[in-house]
Protein backbone atom coordinates (compact mmCIF):
# COMPACT_ATOMS: atom_id res chain seq x y z
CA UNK A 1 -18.92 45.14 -12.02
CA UNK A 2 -20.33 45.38 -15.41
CA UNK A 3 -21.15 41.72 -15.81
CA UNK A 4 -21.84 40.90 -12.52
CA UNK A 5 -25.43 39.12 -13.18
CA UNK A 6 -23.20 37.20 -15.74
CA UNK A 7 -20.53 36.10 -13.16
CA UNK A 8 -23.02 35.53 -10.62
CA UNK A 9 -25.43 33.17 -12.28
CA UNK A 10 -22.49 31.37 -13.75
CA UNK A 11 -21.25 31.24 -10.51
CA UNK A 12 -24.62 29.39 -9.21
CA UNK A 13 -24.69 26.99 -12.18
CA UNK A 14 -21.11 26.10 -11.52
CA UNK A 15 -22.02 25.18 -7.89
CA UNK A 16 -25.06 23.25 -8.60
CA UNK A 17 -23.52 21.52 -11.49
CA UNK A 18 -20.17 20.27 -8.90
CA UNK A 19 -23.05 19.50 -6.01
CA UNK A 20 -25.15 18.10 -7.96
CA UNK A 21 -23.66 14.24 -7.71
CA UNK A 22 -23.79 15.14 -3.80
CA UNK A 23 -27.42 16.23 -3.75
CA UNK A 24 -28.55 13.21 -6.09
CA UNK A 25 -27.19 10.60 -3.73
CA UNK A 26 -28.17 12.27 -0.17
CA UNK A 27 -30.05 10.18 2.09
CA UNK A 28 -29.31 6.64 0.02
CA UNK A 29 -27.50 3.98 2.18
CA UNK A 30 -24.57 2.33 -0.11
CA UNK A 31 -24.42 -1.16 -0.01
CA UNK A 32 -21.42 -2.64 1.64
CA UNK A 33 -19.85 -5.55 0.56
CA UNK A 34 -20.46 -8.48 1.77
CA UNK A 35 -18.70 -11.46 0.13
CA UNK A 36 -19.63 -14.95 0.27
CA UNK A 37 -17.03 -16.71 2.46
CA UNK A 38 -16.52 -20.21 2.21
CA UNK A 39 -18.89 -22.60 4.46
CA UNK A 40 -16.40 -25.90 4.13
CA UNK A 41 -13.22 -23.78 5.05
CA UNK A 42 -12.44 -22.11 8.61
CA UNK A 43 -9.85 -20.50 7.01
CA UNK A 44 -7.54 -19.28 3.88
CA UNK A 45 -4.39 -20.09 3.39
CA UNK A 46 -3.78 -17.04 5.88
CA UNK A 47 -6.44 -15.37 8.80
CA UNK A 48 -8.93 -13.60 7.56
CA UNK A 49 -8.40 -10.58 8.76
CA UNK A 50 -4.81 -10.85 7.65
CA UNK A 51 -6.18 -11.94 3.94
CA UNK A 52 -8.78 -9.14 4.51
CA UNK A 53 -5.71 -6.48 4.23
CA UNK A 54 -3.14 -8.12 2.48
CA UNK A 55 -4.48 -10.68 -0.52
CA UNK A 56 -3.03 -8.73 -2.93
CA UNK A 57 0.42 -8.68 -1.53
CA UNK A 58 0.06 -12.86 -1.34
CA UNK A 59 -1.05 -12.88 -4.60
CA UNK A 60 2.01 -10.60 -5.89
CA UNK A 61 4.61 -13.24 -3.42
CA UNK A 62 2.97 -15.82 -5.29
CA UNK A 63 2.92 -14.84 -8.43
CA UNK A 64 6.80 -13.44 -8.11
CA UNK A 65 7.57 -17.20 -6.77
CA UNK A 66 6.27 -18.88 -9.25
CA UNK A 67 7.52 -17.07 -11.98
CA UNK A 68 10.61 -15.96 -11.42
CA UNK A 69 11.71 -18.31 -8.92
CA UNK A 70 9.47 -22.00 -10.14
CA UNK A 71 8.33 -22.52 -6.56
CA UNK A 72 4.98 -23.73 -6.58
CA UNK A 73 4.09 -24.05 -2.87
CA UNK A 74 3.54 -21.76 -0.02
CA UNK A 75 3.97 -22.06 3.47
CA UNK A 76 1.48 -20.13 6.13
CA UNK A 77 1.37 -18.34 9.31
CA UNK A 78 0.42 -22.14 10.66
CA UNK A 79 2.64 -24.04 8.97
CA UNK A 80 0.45 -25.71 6.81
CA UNK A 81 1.43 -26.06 2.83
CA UNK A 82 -0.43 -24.99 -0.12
CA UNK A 83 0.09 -24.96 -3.78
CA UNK A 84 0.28 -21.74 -5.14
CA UNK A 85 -2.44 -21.32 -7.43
CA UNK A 86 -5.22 -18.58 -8.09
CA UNK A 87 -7.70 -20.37 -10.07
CA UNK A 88 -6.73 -24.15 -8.41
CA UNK A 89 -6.46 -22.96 -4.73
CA UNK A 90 -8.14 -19.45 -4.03
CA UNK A 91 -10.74 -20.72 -6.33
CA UNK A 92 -11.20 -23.99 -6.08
CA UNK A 93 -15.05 -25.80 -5.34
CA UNK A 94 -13.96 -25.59 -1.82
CA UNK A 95 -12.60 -22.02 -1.36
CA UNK A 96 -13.83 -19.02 -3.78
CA UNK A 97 -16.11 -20.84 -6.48
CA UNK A 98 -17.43 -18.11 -7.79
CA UNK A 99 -15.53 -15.38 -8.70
CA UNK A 100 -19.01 -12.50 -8.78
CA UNK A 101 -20.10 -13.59 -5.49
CA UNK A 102 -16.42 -13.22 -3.79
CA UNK A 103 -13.83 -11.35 -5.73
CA UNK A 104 -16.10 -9.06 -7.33
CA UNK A 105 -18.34 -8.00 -4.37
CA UNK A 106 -15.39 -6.38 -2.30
CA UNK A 107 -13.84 -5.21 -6.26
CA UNK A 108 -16.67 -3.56 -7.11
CA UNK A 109 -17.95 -2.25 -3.75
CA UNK A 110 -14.34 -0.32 -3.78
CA UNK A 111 -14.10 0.71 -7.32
CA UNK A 112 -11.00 -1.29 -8.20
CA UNK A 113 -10.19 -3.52 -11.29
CA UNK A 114 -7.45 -6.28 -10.91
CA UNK A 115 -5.27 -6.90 -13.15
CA UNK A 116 -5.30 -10.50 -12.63
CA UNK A 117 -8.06 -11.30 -14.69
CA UNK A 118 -5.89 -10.14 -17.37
CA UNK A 119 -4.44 -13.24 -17.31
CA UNK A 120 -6.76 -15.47 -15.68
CA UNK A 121 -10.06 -16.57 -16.36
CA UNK A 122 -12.72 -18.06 -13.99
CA UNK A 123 -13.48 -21.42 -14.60
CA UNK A 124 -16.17 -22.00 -17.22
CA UNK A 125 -15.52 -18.92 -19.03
CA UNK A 126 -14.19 -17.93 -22.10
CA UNK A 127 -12.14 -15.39 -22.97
């Protein structure tokens, strides 16, 4: 082992430099999410836990029924009848007003950028 203070310290600074991010964070709580529900609405178009797990499936049924198919209204677990609509439904003043406080807690909290907002905008903004 002719280099073997060479491999060795490279060795260490290789560890402490992959740790490091491990080491700078111990200790610190992370800050679930914790969006703000509606207060007017018991709730969504589906149960919450149900909406908890699977909004982005509804979102794709939705979108694939409006598009490709022109149907504009949904029907729930319940029965009840909604028009399908992200920004006039999901977020209307009585739902999901405000897109940083609801869509973007839970979005953030898990890393994850949408793609609907590609298309969409929230209300009062300008793309």
């Amino acid at each position: 082992m002719y280099d073997g203070g060479k491999i060795i310290t490279g060795l260490i600074i290789g560890i402490g430099l992959i740790a490091f991010p491990i080491w700078l964070n111990a200790g610190k709580a992370v800050k679930k999410a914790d969006p703000k529900l509606p207060a007017k609405e018991k709730q969504c178009v589906e149960p919450t836990q149900y909406m908890l797990t699977n909004h982005m499936e509804v979102l794709d049924l939705w979108r694939d029924s409006v598009v490709r198919l022109g149907d504009r209204y949904f029907i729930s677990f319940d029965g009840k009848k909604y028009r399908v609509s992200l920004q006039n439904t999901c977020m209307s003043a009585e739902c999901h007003p405000k897109k940083k406080e609801f869509c973007d807690e839970c979005h953030d909290y898990m890393g994850i950028e949408p793609y609907c907002w590609d298309c969409h905008i929230e209300k009062g903004e300008k793309k």
